[in-house]
N, C-alpha and C. Protein backbone atom coordinates (compact mmCIF):
# COMPACT_ATOMS: atom_id res chain seq x y z
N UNK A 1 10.23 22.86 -18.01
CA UNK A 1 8.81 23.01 -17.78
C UNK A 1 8.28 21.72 -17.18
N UNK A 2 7.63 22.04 -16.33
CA UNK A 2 6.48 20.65 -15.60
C UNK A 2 5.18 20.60 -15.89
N UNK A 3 5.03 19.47 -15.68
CA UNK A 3 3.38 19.49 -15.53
C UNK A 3 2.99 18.67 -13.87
N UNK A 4 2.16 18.52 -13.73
CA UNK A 4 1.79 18.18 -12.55
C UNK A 4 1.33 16.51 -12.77
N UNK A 5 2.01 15.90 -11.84
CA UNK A 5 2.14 14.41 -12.23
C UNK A 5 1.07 13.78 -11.17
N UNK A 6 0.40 14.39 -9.97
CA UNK A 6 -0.07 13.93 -8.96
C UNK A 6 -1.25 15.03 -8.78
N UNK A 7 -2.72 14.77 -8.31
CA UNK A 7 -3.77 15.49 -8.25
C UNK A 7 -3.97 15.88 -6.60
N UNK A 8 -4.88 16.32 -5.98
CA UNK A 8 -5.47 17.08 -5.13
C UNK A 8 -6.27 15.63 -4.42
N UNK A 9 -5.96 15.18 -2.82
CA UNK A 9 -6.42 14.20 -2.51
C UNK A 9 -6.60 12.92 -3.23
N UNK A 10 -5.07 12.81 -3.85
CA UNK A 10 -4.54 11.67 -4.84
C UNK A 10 -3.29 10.50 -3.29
N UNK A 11 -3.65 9.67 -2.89
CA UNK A 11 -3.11 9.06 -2.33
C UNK A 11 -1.83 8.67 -2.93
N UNK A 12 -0.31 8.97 -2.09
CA UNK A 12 1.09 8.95 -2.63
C UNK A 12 1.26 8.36 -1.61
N UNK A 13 2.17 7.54 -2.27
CA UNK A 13 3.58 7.15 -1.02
C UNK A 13 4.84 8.06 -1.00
N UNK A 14 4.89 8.66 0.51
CA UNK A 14 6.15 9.33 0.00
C UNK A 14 7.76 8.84 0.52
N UNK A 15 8.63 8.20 -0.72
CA UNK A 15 9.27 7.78 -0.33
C UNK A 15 10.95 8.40 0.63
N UNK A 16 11.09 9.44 0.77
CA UNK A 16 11.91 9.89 1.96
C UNK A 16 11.62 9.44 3.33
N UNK A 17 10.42 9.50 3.21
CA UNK A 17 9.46 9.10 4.97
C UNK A 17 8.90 7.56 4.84
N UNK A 18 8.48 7.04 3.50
CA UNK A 18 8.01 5.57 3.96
C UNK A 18 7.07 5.54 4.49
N UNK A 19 6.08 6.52 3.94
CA UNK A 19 4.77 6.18 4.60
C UNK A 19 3.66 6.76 3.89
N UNK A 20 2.68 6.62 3.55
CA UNK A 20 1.96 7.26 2.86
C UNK A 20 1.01 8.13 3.21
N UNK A 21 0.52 8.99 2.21
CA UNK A 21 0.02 10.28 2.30
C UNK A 21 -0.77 10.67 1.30
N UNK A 22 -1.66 11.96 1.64
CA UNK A 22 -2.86 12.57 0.81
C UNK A 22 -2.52 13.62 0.12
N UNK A 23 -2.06 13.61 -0.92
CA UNK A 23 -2.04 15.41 -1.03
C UNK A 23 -2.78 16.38 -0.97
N UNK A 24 -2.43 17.06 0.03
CA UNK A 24 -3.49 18.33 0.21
C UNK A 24 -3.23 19.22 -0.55
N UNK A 25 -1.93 20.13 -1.24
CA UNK A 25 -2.27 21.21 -2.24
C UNK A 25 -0.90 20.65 -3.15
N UNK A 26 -1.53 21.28 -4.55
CA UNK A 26 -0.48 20.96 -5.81
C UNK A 26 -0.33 22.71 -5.95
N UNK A 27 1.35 22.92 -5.93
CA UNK A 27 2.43 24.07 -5.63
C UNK A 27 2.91 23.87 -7.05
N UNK A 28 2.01 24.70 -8.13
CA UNK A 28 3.42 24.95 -9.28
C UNK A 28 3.88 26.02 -8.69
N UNK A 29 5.31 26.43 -9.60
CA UNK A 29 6.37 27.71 -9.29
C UNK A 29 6.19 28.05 -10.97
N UNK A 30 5.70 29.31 -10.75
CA UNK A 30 5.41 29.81 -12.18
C UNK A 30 6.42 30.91 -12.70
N UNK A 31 7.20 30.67 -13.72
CA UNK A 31 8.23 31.93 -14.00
C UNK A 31 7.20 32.45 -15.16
N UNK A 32 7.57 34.27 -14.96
CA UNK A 32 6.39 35.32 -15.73
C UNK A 32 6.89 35.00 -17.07
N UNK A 33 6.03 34.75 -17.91
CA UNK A 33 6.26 34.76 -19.74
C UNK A 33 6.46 32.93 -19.84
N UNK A 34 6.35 32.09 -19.09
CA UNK A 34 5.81 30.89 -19.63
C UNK A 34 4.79 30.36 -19.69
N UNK A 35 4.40 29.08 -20.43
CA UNK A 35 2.65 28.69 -19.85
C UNK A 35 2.74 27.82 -18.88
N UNK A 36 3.65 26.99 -18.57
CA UNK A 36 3.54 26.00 -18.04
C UNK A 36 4.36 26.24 -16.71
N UNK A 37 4.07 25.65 -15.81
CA UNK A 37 4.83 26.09 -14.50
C UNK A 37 5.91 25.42 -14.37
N UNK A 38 7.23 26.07 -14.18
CA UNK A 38 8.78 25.35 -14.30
C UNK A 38 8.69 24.34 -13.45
N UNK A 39 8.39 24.41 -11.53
CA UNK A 39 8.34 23.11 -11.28
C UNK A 39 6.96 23.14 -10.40
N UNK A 40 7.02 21.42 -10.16
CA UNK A 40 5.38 21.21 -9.43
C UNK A 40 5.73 20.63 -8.02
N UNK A 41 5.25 20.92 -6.81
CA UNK A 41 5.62 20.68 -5.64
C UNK A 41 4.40 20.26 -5.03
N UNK A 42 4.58 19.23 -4.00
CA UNK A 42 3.55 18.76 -2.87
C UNK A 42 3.09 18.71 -1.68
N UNK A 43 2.62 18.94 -1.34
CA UNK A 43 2.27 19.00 -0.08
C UNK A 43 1.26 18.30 0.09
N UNK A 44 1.84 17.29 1.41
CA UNK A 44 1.14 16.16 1.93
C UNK A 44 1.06 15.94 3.08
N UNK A 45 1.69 17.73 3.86
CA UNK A 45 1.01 17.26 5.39
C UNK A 45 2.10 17.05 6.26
N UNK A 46 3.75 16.60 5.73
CA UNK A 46 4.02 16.42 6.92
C UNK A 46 5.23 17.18 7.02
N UNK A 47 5.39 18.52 6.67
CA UNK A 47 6.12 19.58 7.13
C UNK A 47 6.73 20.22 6.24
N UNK A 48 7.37 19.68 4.85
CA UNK A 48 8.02 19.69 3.80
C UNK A 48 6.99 19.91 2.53
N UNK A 49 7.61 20.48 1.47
CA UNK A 49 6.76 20.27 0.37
C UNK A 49 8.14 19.06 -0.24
N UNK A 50 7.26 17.93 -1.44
CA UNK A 50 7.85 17.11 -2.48
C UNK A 50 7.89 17.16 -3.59
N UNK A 51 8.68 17.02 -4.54
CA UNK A 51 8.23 16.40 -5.54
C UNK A 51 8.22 15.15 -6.39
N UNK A 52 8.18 15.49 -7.69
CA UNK A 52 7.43 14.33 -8.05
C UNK A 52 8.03 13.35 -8.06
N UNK A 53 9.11 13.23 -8.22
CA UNK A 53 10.17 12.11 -7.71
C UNK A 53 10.29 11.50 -6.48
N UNK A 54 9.92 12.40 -5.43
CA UNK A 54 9.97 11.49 -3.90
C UNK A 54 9.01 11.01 -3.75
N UNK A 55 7.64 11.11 -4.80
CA UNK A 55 6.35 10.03 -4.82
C UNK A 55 5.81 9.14 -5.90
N UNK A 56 5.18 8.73 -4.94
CA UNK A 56 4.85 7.28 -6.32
C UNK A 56 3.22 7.17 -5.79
N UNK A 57 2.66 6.92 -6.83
CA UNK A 57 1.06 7.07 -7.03
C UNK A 57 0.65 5.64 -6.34
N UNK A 58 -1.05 6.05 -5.63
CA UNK A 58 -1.00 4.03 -5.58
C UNK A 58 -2.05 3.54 -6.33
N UNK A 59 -1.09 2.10 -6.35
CA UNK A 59 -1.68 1.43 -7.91
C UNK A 59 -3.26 0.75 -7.18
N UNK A 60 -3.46 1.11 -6.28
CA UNK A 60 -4.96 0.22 -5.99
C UNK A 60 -5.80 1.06 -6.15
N UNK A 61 -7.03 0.64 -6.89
CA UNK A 61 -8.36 1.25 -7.20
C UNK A 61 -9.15 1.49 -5.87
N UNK A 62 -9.04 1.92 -4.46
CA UNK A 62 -9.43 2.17 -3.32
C UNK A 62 -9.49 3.70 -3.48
N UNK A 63 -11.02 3.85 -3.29
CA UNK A 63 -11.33 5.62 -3.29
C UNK A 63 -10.47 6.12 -1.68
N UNK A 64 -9.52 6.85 -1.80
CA UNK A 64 -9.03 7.72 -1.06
C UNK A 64 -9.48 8.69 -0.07
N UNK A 65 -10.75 8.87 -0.56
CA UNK A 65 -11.88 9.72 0.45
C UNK A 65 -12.28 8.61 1.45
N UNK A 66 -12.73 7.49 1.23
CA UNK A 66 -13.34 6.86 2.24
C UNK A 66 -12.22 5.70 3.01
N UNK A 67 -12.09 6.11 3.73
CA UNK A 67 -11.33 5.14 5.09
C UNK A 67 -11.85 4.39 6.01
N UNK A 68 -13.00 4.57 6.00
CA UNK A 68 -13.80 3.33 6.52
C UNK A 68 -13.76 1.76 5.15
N UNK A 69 -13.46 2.64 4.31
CA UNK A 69 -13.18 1.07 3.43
C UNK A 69 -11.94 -0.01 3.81
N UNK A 70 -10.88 0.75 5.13
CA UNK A 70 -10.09 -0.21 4.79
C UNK A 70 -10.31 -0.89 6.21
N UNK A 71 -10.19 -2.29 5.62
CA UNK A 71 -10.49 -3.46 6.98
C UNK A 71 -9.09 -3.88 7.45
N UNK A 72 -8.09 -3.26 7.64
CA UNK A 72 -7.42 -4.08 7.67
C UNK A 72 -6.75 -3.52 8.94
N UNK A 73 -7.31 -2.95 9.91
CA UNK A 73 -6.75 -2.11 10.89
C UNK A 73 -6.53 -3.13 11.98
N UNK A 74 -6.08 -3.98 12.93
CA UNK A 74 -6.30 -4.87 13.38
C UNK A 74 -4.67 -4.20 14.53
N UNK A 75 -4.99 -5.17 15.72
CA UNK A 75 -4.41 -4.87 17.00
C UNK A 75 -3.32 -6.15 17.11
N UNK A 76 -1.84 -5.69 17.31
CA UNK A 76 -0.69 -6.64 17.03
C UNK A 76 -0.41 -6.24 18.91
N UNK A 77 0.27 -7.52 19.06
CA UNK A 77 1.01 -7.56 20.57
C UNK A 77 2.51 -7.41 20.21
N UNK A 78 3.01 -6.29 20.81
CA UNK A 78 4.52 -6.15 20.39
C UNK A 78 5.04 -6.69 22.28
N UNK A 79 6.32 -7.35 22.24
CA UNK A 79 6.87 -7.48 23.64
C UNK A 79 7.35 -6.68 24.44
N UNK A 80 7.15 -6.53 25.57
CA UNK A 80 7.38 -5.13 26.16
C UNK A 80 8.88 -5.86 26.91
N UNK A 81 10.04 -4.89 26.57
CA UNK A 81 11.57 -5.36 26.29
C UNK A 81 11.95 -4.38 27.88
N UNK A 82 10.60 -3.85 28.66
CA UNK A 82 11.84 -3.44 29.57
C UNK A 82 10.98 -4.67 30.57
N UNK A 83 10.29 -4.77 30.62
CA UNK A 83 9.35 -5.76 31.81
C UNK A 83 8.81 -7.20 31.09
N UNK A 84 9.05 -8.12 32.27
CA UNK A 84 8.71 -9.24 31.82
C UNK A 84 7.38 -9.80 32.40
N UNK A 85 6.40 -10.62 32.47
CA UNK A 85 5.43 -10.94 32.39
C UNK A 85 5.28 -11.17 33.83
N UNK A 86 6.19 -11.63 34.36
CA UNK A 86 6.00 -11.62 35.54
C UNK A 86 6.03 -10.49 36.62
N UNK A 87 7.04 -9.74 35.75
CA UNK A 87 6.97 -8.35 36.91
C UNK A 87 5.71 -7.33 36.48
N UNK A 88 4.55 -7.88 35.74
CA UNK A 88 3.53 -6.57 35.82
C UNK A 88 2.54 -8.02 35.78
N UNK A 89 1.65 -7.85 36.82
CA UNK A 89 0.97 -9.21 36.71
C UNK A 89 -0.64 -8.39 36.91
N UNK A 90 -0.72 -7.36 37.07
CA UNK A 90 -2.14 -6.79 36.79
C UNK A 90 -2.12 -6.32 35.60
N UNK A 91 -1.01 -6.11 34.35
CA UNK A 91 -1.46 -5.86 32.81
C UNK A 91 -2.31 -7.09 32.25
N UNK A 92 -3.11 -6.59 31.93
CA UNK A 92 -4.32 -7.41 30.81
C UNK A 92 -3.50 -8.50 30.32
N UNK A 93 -2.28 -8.02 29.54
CA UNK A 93 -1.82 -8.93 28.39
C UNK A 93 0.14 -9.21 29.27
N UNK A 94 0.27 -9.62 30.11
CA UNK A 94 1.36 -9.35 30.41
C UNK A 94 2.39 -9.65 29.94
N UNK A 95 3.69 -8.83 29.56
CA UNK A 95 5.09 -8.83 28.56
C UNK A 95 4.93 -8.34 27.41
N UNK A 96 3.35 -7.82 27.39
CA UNK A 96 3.02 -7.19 25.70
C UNK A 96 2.45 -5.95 25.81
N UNK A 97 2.33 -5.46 25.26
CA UNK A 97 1.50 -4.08 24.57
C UNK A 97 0.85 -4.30 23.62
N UNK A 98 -0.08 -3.16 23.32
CA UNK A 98 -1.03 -3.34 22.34
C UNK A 98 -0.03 -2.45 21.03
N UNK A 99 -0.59 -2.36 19.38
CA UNK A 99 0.22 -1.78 18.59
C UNK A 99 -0.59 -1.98 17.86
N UNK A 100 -0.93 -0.89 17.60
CA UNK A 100 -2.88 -0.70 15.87
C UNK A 100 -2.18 -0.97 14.29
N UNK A 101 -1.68 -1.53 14.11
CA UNK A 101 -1.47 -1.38 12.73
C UNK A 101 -2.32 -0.90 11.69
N UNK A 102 -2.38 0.17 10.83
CA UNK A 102 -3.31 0.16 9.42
C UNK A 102 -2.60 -0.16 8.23
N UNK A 103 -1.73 -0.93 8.22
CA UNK A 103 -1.04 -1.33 6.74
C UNK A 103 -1.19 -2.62 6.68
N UNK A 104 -1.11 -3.38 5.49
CA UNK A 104 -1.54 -4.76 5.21
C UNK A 104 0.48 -5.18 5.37
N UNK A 105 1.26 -4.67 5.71
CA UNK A 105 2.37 -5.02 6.16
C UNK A 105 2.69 -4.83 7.34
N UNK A 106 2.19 -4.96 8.54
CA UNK A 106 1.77 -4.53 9.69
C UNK A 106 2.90 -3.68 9.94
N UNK A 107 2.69 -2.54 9.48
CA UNK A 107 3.68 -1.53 9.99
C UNK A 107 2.92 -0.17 9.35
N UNK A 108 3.06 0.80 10.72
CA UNK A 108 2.08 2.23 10.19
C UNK A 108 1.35 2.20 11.17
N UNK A 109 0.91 3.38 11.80
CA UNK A 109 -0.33 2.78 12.64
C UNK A 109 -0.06 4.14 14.21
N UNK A 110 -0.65 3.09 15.21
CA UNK A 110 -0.63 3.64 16.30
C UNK A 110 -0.15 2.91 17.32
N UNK A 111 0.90 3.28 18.13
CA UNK A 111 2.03 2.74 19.07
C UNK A 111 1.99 3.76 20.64
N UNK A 112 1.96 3.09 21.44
CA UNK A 112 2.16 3.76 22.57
C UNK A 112 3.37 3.86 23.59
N UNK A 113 4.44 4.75 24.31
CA UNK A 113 5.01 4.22 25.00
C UNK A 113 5.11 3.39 26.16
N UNK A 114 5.98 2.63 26.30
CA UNK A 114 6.19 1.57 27.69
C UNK A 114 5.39 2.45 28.66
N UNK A 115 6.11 3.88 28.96
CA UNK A 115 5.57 4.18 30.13
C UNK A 115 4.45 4.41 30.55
N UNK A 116 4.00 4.91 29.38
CA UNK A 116 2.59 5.50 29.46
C UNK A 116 1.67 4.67 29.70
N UNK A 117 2.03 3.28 29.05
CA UNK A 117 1.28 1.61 29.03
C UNK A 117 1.31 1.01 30.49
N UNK A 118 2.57 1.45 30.69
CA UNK A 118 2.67 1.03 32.33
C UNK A 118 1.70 1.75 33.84
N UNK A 119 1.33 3.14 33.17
CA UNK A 119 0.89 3.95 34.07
C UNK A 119 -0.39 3.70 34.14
N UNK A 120 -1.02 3.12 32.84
CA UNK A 120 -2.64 2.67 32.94
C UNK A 120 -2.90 1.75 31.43
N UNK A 121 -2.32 -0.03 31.75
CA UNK A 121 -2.81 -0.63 30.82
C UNK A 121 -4.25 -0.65 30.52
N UNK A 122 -5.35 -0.90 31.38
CA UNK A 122 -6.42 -1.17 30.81
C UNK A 122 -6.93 0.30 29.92
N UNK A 123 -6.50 1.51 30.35
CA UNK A 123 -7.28 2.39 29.42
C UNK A 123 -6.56 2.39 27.62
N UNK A 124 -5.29 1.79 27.64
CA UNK A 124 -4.57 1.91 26.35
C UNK A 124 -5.11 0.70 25.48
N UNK A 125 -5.35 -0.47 26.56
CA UNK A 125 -5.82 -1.67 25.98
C UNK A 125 -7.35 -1.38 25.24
N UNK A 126 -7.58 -0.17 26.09
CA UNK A 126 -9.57 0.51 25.74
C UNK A 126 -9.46 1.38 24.45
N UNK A 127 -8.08 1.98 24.29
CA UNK A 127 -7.59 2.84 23.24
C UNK A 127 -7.68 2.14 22.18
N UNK A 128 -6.90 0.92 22.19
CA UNK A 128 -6.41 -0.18 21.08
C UNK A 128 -7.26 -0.45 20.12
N UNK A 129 -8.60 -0.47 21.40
CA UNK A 129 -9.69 -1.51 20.71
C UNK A 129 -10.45 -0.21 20.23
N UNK A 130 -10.31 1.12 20.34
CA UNK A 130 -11.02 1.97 19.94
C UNK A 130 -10.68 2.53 18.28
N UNK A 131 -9.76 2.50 18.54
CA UNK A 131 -9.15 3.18 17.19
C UNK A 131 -8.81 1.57 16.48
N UNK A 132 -8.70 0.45 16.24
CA UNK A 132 -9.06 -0.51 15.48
C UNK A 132 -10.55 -0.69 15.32
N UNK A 133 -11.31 -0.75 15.83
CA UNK A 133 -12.79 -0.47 15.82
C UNK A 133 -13.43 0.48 14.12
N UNK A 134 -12.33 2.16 14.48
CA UNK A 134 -12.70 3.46 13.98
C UNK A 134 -13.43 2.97 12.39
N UNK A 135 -12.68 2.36 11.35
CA UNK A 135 -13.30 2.55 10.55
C UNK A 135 -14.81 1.75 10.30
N UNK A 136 -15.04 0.43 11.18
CA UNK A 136 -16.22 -0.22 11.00
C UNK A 136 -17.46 1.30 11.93
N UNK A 137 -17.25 1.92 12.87
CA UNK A 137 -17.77 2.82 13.25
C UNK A 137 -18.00 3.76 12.16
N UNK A 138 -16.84 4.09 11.45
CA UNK A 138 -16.79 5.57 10.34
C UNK A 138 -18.37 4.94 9.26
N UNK A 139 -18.06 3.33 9.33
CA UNK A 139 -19.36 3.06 7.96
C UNK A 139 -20.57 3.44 9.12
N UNK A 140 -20.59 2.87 9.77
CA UNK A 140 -21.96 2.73 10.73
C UNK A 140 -22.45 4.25 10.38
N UNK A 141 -21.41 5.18 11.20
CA UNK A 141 -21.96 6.52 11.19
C UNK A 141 -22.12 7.36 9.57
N UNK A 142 -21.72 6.50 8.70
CA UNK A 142 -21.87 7.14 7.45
C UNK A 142 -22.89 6.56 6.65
N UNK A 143 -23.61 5.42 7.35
CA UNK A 143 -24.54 5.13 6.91
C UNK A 143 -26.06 5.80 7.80
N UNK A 144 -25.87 6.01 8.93
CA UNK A 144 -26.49 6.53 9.34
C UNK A 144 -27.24 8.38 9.17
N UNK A 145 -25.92 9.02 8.71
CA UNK A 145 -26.01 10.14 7.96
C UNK A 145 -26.75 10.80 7.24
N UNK A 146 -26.14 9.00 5.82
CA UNK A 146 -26.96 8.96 4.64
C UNK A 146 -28.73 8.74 4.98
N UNK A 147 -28.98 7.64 6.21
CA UNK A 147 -30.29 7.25 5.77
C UNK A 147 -31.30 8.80 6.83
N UNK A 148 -30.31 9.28 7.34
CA UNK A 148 -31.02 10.65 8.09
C UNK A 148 -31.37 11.71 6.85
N UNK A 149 -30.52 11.65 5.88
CA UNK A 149 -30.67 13.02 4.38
C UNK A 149 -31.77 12.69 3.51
N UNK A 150 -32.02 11.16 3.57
CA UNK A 150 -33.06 10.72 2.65
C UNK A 150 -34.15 10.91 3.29
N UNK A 151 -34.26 10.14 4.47
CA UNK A 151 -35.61 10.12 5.47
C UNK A 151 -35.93 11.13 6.69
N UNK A 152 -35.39 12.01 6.70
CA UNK A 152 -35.53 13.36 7.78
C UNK A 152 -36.49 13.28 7.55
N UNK A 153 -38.09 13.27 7.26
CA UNK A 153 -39.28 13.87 7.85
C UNK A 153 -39.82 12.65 8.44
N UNK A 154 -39.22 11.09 7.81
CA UNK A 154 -40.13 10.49 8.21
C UNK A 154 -39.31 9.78 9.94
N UNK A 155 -38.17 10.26 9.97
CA UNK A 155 -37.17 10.03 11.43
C UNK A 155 -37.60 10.62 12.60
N UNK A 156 -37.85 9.71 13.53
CA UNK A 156 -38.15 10.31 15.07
C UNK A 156 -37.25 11.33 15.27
N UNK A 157 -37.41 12.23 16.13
CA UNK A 157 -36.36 13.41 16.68
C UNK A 157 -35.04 12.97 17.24
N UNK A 158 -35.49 12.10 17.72
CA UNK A 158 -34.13 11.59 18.69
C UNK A 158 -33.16 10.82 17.67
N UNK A 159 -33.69 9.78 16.48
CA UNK A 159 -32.84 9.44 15.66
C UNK A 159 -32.38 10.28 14.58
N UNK A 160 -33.12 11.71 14.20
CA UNK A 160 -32.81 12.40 13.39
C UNK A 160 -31.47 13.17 13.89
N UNK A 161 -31.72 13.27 15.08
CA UNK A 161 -30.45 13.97 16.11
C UNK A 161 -28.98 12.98 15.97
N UNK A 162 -29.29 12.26 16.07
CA UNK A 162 -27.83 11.01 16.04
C UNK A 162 -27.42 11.36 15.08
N UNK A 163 -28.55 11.26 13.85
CA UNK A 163 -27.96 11.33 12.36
C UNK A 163 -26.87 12.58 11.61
N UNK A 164 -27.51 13.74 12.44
CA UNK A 164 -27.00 14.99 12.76
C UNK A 164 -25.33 15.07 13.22
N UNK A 165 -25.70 14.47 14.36
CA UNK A 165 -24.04 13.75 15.08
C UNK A 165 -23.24 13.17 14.30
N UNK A 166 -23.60 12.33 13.30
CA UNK A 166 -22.67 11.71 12.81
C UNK A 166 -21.91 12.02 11.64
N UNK A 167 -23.19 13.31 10.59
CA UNK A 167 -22.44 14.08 9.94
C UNK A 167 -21.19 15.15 10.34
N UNK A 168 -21.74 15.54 11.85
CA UNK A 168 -20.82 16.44 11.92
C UNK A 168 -19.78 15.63 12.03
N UNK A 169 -19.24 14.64 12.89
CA UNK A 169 -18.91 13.79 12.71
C UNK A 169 -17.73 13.33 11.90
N UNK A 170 -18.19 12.92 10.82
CA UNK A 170 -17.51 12.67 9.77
C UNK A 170 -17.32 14.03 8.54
N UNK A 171 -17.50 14.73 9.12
CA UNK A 171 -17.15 16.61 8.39
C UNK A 171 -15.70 16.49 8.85
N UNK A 172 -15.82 16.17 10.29
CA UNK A 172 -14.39 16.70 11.51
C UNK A 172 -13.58 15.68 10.79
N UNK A 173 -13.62 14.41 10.41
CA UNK A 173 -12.74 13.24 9.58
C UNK A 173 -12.26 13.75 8.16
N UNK A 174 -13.20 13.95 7.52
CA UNK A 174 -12.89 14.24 5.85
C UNK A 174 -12.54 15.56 5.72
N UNK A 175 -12.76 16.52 6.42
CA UNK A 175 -12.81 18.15 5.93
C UNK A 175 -11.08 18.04 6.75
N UNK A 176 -9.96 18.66 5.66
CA UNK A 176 -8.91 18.94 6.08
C UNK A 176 -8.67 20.11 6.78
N UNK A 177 -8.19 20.73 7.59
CA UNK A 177 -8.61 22.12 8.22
C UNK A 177 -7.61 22.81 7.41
N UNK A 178 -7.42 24.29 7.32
CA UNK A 178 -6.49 24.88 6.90
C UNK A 178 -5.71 25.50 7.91
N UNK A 179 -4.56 26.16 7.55
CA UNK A 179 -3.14 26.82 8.67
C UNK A 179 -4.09 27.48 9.07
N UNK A 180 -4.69 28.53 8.76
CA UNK A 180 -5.11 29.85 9.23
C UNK A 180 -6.57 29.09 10.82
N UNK A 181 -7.10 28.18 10.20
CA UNK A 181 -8.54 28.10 11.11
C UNK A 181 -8.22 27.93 12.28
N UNK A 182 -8.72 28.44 13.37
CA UNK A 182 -8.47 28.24 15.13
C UNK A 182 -8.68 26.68 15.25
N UNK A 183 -8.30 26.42 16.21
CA UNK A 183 -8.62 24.92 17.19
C UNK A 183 -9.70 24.54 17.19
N UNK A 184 -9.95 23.66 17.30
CA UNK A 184 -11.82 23.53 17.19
C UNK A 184 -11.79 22.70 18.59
N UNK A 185 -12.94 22.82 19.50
CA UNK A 185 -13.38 22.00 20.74
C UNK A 185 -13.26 21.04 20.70
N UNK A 186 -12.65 20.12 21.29
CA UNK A 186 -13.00 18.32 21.36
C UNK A 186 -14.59 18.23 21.71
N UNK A 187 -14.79 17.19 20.69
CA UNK A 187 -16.50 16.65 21.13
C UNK A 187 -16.56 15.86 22.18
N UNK A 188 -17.99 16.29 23.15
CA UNK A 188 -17.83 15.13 24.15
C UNK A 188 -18.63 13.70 23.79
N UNK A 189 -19.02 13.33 25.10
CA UNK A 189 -20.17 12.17 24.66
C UNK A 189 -21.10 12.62 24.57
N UNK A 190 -21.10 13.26 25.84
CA UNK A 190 -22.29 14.05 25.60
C UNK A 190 -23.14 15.32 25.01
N UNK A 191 -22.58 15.55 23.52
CA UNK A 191 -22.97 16.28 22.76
C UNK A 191 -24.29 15.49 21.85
């Protein structure tokens, strides 16, 4: 018999993969005529269910819902091993690439290939700085949200509208989608 060792949007590391994860649903397997469910399984998203053995809980008091709490997202120069500095002399950063880290061990994150880097540095270098940026943006727009729910009557139209934006916003961030829901539109700017 099991019990369930890990909760519902309980941040795990899962150690087969080395990387960590949210759990999105807790899977007992229930045999008929017991109380307790024989075993407890996880699912965290990245193709497989686990259990409780391939995870380990994390020991930091960091609410798991909010990801704009973590500062530590910052932009590393990795060396670019097929070209040397001299043979790309219009890259921004030449002999390097950009590489987003979100782990306080700089590893995890967002990586781009050579080629793709090669085909248009300045827009990846625009990428870099976008998605290291994301969570000081995620507070901005979650503060903005908040002060639109309190003060909607006394908010101009046009700032009540932003405020609007930014919930939806951060719905599309926190709300996990399920298998079954269709694709949803990319937002533009100009929404």
């Amino acid at each position: 018999m099991a019990k369930a060792a890990f909760h519902k949007n309980q941040k795990v590391y899962v150690k087969p993969v080395g990387t960590w994860a949210v759990i999105e649903r807790v899977l007992p397997q229930w045999v008929k005529g017991l109380d307790e469910p024989l075993k407890v399984h996880y699912d965290v998203g990245l193709g497989r269910d686990f259990a409780a053995s391939e995870l380990a809980a994390d020991k930091s008091s960091n609410p798991v819902d909010d990801i704009a709490d973590l500062d530590n997202w910052r932009i590393l120069r990795a060396r670019n091993r097929w070209k040397d500095g001299e043979e790309v002399p219009d890259h921004p950063h030449p002999g390097s690439f950009p590489v987003v880290t979100t782990d306080e061990r700089n590893w995890g994150g967002w990586r781009v290939p050579s080629a793709e880097y090669d085909r248009d540095p300045q827009k990846i270098e625009y990428q870099a700085r976008i998605i290291e940026s994301a969570p000081h943006l995620m507070r901005v727009a979650k503060a903005l949200a908040q002060f639109g729910m309190a003060h909607s009557d006394e908010m101009p139209a046009e700032l009540l509208a932003l405020a609007k934006k930014s919930t939806v916003l951060l719905r599309r961030i926190y709300d996990t989608p399920t298998d079954a829901a269709p694709m949803q539109q990319p937002m533009h700017a100009a929404e």
